[in-house]
C-alpha atoms as a PDB file:
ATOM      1  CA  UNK A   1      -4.369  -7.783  14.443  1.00  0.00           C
ATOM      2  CA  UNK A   2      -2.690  -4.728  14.627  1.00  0.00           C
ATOM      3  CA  UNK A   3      -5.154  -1.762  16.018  1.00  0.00           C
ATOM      4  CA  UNK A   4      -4.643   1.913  15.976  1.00  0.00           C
ATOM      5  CA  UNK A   5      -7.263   3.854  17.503  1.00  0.00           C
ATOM      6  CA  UNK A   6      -7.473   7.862  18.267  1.00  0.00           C
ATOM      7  CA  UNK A   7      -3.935   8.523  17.699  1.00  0.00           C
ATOM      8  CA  UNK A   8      -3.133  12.037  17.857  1.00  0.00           C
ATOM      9  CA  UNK A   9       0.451  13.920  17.983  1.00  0.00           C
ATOM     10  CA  UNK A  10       1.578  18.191  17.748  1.00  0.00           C
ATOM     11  CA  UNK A  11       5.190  18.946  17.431  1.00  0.00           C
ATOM     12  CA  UNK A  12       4.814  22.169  19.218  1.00  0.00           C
ATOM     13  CA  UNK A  13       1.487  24.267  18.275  1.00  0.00           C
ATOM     14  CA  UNK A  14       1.334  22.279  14.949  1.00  0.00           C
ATOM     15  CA  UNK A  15      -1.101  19.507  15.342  1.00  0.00           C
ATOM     16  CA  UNK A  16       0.006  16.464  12.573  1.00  0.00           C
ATOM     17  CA  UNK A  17      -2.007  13.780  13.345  1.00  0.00           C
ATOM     18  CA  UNK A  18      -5.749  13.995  14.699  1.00  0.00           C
ATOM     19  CA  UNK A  19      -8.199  10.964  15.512  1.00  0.00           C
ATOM     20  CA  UNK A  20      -6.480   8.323  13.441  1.00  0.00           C
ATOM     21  CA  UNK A  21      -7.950   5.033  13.576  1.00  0.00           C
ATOM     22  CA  UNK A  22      -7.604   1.975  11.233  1.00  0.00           C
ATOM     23  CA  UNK A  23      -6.807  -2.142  11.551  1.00  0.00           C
ATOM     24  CA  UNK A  24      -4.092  -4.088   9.752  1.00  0.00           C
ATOM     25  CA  UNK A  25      -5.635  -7.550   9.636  1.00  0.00           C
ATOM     26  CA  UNK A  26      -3.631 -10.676   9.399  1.00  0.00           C
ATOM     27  CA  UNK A  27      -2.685 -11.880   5.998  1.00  0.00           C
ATOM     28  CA  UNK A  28      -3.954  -8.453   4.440  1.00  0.00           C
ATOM     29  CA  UNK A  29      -1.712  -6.054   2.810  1.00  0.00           C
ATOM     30  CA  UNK A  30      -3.060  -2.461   4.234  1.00  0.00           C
ATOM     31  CA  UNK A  31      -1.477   0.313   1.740  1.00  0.00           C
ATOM     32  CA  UNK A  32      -1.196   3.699   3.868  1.00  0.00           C
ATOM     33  CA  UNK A  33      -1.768   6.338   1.740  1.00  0.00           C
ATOM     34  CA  UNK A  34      -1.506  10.014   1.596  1.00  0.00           C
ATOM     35  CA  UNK A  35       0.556  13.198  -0.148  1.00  0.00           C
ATOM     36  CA  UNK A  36       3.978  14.615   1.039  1.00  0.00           C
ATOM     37  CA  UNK A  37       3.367  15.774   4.613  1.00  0.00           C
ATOM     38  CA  UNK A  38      -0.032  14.460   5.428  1.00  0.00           C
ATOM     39  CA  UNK A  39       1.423  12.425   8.713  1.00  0.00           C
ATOM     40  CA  UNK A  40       1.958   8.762   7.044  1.00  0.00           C
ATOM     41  CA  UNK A  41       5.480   8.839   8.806  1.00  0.00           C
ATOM     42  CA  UNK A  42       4.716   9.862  12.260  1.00  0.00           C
ATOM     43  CA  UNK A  43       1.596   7.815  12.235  1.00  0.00           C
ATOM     44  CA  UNK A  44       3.822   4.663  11.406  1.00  0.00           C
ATOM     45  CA  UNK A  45       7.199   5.620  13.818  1.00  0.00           C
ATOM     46  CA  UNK A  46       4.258   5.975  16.573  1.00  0.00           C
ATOM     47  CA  UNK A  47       3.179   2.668  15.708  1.00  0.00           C
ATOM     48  CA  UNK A  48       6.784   1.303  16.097  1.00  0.00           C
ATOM     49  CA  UNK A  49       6.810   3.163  19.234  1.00  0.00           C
ATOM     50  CA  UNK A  50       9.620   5.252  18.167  1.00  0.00           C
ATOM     51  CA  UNK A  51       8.033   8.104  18.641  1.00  0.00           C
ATOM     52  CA  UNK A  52       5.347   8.796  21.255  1.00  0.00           C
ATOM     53  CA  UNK A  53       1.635   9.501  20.583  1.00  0.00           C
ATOM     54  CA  UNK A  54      -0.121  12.773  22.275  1.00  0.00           C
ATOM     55  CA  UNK A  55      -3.400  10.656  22.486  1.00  0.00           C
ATOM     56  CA  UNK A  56      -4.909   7.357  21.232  1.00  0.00           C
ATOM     57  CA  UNK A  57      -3.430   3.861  21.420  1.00  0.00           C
ATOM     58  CA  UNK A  58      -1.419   0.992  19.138  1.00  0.00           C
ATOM     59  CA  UNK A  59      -2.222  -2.539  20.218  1.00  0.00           C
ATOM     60  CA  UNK A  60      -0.897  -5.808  19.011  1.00  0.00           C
ATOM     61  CA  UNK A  61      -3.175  -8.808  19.439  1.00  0.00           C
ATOM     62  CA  UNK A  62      -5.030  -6.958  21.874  1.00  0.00           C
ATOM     63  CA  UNK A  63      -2.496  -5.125  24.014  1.00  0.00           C
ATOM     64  CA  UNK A  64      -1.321  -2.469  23.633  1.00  0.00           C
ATOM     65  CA  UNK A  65       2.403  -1.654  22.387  1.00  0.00           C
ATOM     66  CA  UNK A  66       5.328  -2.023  24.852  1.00  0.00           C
ATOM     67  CA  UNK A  67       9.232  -2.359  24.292  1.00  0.00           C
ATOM     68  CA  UNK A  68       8.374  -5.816  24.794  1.00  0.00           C
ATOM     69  CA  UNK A  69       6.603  -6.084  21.271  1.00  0.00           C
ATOM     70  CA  UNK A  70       9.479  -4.596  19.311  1.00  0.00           C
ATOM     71  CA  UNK A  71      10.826  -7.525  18.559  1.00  0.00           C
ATOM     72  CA  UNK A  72       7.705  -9.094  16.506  1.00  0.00           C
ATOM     73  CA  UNK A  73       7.962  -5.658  14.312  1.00  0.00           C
ATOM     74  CA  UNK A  74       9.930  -5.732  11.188  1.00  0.00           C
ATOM     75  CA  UNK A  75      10.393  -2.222   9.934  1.00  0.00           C
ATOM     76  CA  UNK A  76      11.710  -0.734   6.920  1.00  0.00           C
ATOM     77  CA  UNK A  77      11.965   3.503   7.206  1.00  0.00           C
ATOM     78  CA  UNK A  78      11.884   5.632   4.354  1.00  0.00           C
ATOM     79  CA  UNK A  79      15.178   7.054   4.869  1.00  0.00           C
ATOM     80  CA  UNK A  80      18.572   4.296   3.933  1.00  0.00           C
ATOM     81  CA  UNK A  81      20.160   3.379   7.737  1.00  0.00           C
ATOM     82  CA  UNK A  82      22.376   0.061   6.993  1.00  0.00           C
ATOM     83  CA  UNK A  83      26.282   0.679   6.537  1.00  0.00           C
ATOM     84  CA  UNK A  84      27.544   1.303   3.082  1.00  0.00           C
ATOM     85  CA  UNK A  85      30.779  -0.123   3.299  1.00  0.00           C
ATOM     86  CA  UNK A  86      29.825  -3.426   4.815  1.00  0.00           C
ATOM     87  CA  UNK A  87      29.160  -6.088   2.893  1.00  0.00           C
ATOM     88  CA  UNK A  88      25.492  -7.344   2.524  1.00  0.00           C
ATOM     89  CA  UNK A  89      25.310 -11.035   3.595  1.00  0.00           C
ATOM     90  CA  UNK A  90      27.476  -9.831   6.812  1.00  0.00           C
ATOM     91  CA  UNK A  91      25.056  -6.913   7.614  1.00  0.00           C
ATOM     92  CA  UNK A  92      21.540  -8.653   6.919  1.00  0.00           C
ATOM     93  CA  UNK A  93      23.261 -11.444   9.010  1.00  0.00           C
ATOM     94  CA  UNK A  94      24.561  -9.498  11.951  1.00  0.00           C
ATOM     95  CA  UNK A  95      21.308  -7.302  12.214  1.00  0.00           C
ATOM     96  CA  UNK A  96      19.112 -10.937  12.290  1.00  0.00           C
ATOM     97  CA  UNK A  97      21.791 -11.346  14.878  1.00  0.00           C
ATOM     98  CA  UNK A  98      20.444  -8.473  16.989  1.00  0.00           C
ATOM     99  CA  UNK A  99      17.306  -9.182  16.987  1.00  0.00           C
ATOM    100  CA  UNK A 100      17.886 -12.752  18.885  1.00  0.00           C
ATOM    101  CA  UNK A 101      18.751 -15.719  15.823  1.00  0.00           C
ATOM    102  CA  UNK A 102      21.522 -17.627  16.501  1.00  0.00           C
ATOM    103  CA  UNK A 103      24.479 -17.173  13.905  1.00  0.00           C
ATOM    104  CA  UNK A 104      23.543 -20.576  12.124  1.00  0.00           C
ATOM    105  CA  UNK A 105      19.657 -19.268  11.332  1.00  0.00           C
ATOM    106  CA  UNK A 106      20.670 -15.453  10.989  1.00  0.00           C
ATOM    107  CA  UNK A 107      23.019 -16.847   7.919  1.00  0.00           C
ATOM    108  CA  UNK A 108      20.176 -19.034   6.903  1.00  0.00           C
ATOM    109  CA  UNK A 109      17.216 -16.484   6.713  1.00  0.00           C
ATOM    110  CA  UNK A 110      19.693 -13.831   5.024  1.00  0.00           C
ATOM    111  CA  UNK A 111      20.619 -16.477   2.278  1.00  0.00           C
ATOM    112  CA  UNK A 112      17.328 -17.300   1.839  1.00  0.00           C
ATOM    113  CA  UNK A 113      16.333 -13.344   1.710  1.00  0.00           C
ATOM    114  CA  UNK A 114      18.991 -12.709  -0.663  1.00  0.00           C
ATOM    115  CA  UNK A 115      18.065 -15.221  -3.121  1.00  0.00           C
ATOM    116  CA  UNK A 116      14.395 -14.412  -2.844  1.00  0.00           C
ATOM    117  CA  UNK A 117      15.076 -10.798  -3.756  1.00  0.00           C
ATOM    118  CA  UNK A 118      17.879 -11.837  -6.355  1.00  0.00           C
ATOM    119  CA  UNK A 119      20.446 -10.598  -4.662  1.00  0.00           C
ATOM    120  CA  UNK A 120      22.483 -13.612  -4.350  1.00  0.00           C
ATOM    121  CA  UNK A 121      25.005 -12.707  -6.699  1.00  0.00           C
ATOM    122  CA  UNK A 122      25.480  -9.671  -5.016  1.00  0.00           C
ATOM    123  CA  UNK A 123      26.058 -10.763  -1.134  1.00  0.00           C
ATOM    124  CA  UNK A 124      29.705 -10.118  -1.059  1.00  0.00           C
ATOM    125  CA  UNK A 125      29.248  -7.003  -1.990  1.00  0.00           C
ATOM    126  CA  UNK A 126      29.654  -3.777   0.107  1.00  0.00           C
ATOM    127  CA  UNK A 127      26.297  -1.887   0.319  1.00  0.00           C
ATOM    128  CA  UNK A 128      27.431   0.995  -1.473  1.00  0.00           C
ATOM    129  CA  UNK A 129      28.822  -0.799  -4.367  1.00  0.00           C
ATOM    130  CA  UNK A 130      25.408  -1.399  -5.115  1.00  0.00           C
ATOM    131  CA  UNK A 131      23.016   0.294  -7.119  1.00  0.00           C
ATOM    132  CA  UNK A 132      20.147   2.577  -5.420  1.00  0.00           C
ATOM    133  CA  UNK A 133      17.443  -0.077  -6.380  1.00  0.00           C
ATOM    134  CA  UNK A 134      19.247  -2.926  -5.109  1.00  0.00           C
ATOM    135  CA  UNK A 135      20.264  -0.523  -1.996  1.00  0.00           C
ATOM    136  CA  UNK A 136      16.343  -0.741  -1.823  1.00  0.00           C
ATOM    137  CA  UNK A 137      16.342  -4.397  -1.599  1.00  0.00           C
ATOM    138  CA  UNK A 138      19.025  -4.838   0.835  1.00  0.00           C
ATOM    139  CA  UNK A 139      17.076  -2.265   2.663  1.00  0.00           C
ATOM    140  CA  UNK A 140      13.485  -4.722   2.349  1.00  0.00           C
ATOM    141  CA  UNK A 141      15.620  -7.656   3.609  1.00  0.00           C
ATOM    142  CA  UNK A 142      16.558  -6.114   6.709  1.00  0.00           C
ATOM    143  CA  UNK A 143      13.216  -5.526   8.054  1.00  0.00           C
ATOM    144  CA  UNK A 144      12.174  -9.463   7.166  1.00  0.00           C
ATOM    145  CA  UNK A 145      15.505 -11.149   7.898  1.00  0.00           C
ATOM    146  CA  UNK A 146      14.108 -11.755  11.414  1.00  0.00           C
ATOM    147  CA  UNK A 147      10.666 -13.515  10.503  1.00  0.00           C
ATOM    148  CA  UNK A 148       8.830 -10.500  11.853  1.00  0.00           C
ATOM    149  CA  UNK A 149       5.306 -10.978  12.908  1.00  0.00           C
ATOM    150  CA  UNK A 150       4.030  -6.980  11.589  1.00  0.00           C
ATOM    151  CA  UNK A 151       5.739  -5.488   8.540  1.00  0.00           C
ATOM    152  CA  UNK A 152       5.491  -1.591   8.304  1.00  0.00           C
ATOM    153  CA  UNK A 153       7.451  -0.789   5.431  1.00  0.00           C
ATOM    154  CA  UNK A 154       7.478   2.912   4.585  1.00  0.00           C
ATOM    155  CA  UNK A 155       7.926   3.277   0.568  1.00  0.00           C
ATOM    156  CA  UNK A 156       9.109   0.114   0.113  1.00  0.00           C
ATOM    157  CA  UNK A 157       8.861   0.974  -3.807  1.00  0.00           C
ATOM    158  CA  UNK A 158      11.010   3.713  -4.045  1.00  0.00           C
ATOM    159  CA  UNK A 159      13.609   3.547  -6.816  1.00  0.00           C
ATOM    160  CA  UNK A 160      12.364   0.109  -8.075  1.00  0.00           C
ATOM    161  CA  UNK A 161      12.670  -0.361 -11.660  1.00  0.00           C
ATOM    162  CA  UNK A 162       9.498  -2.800 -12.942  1.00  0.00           C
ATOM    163  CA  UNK A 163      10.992  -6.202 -12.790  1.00  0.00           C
ATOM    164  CA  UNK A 164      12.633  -5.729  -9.119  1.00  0.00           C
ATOM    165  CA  UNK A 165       8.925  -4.755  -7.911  1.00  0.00           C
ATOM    166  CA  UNK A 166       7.615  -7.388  -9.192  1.00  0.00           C
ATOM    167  CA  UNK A 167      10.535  -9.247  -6.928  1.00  0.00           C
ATOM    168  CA  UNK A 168       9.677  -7.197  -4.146  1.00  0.00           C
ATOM    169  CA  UNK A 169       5.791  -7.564  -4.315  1.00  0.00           C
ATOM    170  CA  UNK A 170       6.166 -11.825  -4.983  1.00  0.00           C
ATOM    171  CA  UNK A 171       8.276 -11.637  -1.191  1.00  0.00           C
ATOM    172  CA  UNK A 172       5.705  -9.645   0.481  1.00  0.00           C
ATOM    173  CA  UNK A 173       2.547 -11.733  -0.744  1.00  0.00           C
ATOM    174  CA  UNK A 174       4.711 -14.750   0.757  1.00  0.00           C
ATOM    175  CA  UNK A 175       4.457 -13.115   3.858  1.00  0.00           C
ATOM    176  CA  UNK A 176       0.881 -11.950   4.051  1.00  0.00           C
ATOM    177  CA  UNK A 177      -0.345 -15.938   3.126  1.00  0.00           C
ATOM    178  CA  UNK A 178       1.691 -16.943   5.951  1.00  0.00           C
ATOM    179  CA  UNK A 179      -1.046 -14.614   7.703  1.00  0.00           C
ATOM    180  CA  UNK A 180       1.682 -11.770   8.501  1.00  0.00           C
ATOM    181  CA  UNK A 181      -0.241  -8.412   8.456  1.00  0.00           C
ATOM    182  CA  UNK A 182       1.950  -5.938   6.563  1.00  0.00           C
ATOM    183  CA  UNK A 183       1.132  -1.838   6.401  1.00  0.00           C
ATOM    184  CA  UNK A 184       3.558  -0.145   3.825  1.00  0.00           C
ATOM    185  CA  UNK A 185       3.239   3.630   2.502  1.00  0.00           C
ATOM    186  CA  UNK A 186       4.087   4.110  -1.208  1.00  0.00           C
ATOM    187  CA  UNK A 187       3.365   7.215  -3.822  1.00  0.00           C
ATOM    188  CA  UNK A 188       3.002   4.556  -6.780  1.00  0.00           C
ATOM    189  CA  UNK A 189      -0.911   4.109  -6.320  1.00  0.00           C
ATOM    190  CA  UNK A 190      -0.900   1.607  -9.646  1.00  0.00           C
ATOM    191  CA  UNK A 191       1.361  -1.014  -7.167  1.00  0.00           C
ATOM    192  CA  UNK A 192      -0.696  -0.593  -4.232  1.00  0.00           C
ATOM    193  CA  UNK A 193      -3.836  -1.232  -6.437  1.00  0.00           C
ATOM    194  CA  UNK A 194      -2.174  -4.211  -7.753  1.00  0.00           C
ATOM    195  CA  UNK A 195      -1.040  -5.081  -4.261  1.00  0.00           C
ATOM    196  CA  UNK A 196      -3.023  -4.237  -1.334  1.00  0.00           C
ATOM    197  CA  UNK A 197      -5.974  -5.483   0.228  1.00  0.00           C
ATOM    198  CA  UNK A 198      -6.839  -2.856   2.444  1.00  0.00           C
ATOM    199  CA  UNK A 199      -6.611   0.969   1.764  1.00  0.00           C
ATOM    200  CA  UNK A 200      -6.019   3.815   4.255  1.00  0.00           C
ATOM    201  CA  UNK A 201      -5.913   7.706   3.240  1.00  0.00           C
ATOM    202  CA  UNK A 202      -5.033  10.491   5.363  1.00  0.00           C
ATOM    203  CA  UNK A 203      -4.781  13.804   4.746  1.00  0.00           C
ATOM    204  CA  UNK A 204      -3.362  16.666   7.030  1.00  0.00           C
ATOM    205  CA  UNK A 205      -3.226  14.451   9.897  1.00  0.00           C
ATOM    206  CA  UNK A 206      -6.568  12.605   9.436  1.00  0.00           C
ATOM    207  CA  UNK A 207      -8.440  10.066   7.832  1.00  0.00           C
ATOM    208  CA  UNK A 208      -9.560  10.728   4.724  1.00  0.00           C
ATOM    209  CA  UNK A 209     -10.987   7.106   3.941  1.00  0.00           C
ATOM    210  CA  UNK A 210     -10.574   3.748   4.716  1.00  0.00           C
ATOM    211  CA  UNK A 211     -11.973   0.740   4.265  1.00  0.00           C
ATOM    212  CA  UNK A 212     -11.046  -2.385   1.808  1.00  0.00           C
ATOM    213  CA  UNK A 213      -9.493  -1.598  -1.646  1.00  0.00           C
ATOM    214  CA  UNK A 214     -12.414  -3.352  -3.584  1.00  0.00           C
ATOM    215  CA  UNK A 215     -15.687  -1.922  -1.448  1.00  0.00           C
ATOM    216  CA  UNK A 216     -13.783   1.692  -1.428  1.00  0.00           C
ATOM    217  CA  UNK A 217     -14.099   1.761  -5.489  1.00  0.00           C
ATOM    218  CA  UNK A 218     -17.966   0.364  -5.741  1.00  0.00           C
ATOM    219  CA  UNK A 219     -18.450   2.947  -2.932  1.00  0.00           C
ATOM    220  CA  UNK A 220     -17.551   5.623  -4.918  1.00  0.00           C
ATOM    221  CA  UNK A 221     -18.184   4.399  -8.566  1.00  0.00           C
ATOM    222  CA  UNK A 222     -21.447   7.216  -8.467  1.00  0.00           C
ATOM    223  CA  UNK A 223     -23.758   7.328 -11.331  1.00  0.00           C
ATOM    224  CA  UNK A 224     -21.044   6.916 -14.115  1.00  0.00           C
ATOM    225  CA  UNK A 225     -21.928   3.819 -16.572  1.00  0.00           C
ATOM    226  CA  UNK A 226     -20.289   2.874 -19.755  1.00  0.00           C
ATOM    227  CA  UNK A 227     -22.240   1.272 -22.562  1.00  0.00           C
ATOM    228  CA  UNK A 228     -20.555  -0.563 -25.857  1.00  0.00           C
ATOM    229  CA  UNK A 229     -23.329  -0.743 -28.954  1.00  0.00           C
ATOM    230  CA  UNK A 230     -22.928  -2.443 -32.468  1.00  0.00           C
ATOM    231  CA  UNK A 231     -22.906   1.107 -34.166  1.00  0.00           C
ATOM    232  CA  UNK A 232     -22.122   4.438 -33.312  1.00  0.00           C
ATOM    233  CA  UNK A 233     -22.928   5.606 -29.808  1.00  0.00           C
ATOM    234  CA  UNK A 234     -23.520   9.308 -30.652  1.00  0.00           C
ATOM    235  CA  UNK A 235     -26.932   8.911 -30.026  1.00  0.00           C
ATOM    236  CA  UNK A 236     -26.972   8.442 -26.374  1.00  0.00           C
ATOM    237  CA  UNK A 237     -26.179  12.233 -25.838  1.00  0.00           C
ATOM    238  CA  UNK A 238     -29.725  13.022 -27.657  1.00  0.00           C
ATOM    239  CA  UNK A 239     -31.926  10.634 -24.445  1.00  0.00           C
ATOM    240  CA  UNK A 240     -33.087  12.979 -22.238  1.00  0.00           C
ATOM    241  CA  UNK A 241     -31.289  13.509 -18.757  1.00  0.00           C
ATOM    242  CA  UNK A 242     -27.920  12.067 -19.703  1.00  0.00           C
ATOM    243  CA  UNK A 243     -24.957  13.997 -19.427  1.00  0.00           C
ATOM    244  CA  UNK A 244     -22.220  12.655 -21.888  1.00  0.00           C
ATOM    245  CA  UNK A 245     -19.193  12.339 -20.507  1.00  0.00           C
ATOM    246  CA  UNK A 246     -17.190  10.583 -23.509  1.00  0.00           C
ATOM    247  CA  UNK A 247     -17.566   9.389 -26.639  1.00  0.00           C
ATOM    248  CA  UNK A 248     -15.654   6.710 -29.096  1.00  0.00           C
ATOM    249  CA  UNK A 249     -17.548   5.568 -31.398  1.00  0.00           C
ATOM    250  CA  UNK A 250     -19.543   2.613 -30.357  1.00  0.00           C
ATOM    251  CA  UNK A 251     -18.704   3.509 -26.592  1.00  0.00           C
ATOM    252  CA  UNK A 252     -20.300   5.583 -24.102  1.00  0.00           C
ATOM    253  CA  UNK A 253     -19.463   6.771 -20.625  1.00  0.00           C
ATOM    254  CA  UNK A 254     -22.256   8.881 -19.318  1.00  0.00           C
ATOM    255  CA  UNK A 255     -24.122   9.997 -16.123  1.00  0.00           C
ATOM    256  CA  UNK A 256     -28.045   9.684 -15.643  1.00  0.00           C
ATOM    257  CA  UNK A 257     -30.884   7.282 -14.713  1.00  0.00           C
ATOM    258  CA  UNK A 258     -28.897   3.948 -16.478  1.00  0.00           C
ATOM    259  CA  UNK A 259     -32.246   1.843 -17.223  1.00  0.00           C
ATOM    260  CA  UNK A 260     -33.179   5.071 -19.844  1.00  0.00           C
ATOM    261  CA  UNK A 261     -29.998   4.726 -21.668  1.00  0.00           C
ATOM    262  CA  UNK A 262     -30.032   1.405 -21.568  1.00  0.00           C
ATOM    263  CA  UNK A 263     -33.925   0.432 -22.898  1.00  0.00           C
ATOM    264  CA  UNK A 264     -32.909   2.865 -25.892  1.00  0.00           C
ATOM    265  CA  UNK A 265     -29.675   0.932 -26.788  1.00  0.00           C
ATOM    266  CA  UNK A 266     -32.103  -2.097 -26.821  1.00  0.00           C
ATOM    267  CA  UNK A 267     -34.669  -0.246 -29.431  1.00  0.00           C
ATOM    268  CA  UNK A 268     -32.145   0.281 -31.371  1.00  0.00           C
ATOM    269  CA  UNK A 269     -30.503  -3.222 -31.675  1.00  0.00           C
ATOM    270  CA  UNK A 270     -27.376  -5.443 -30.077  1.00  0.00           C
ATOM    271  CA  UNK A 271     -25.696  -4.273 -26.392  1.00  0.00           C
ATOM    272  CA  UNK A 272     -22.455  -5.356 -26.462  1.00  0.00           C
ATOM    273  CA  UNK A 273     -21.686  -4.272 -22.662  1.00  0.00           C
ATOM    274  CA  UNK A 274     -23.179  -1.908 -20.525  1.00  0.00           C
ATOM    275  CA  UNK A 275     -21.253  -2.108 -16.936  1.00  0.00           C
ATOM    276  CA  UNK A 276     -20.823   1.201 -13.798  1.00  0.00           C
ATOM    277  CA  UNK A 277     -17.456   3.159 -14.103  1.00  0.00           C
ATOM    278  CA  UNK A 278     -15.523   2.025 -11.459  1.00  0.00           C
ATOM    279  CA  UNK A 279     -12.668   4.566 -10.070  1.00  0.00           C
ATOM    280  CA  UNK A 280      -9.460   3.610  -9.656  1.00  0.00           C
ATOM    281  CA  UNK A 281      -7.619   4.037  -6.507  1.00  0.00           C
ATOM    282  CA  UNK A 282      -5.526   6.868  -8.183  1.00  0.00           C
ATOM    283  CA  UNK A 283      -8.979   8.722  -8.844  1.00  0.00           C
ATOM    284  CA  UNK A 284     -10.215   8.328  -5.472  1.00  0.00           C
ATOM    285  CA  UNK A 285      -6.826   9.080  -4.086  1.00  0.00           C
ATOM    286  CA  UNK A 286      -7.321  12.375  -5.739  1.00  0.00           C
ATOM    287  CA  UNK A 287     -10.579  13.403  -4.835  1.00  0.00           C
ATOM    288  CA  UNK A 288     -10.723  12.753  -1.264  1.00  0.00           C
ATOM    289  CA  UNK A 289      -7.078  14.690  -0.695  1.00  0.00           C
END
């Protein structure tokens, strides 16, 4: 398991990062959430040990970080690094290379990369003959050409139409079932709902919640309920306490004491549904930043 605890870090007076704590579990996907400058980025180049904490520790398996460890880490930054004018299958290859495969499984894993991400059409291609998305992808396969034993992937999303997410999302479940713990940061909160186990929000440097994707939405689903009747609903503003919240036609979503509205949809005749509002993790994103 990957464990950050206390993690704190200033440039200068400026304090960006305060107290953070969270796990990445094996086999869970951990989305790391949080708006433009809330400290996503420092928290995760601190975790890579590029860049050193002020207080706090990151431990892997139970100790904690060293230059030793780097080579279990596959990492993809926000920010394109690889060469544009080198050609794909060479520089996935080579950089499986420098992290310690032999030529024979470097070319191996990258083939196998490439194909996953369908891309193999595309491997004699220079990098910057390629679209941005695709750019994306090359970008994805660098950080698992290796067979890292972490991902931290930093907006791994970014310029992905629909169907090459989909690609992109089918190659990182592989690697969480294999038990791989993967952390990525990403703006498109409908993907990391789809996607992630775990969630973690922080906001100007510190946590704002955490905790798994599923318990984080009953936690917060509050006293919101919707109710679907046989006829029109209009009647469930009229029960005393309930504050109607909308209306369409036979469906309600309102806030009160439930069992009031629902014992008088039962006097009245047939309950089609009557189920809590559960927020999604763009509403919660929303109201705890």
């Amino acid at each position: 398991m990957l464990t950050v605890r206390g993690i704190s870090r200033s440039f200068g007076d400026h304090r960006v990062l305060e107290d953070i704590s969270f796990d990445v579990k094996p086999g869970r996907m951990t989305g790391f959430l949080g708006a433009n400058g809330s400290g996503k980025t420092t928290t995760m180049r601190i975790v890579l040990g590029v860049l050193a904490a002020h207080g706090g520790t990151v431990s892997w398996q139970g100790t904690e970080i060293g230059p030793q460890h780097r080579p279990d880490f596959g990492y993809m930054p926000e920010e394109r690094g690889l060469y544009p004018k080198m050609k794909v299958r060479d520089q996935i290859a080579w950089l499986g290379r420098l992290h310690g495969l032999d030529r024979a499984t470097a070319e191996a894993s990258t083939d196998a990369l490439l194909a996953d991400l369908e891309l193999g059409d595309r491997a004699g291609d220079r990098l910057e003959e390629l679209s941005l998305g695709n750019q994306q992808r090359v970008q994805i396969a660098a950080a698992l050409v290796h067979e890292p034993d972490v991902l931290v992937l930093d907006e791994p999303f970014s310029g992905l139409d629909p169907i090459a997410v989909e690609t992109v999302l089918d190659v990182l479940r592989k690697r969480a079932a294999n038990g791989v713990p993967v952390l990525f940061s990403s703006h498109q909160l409908a993907i990391v709902e789809r996607l992630c186990d775990d969630v973690v929000i922080i906001s100007k440097g510190r946590i704002a919640a955490k905790g798994s994707r599923d318990h984080l939405r009953r936690s917060r689903a509050g006293e919101r309920y919707e109710i679907v009747v046989e006829e029109d609903a209009g009647w469930v503003r009229d029960v005393p306490g309930v504050t109607l919240v909308e209306l369409d036609g036979p469906r309600a979503v309102f806030e009160s004491v439930p069992q009031q509205v629902l014992k008088a949809a039962v006097d009245r005749g047939e309950v089609r549904s009557f189920t809590p509002v559960v927020p999604t993790l763009d509403e919660i994103f929303k109201e705890v930043i």
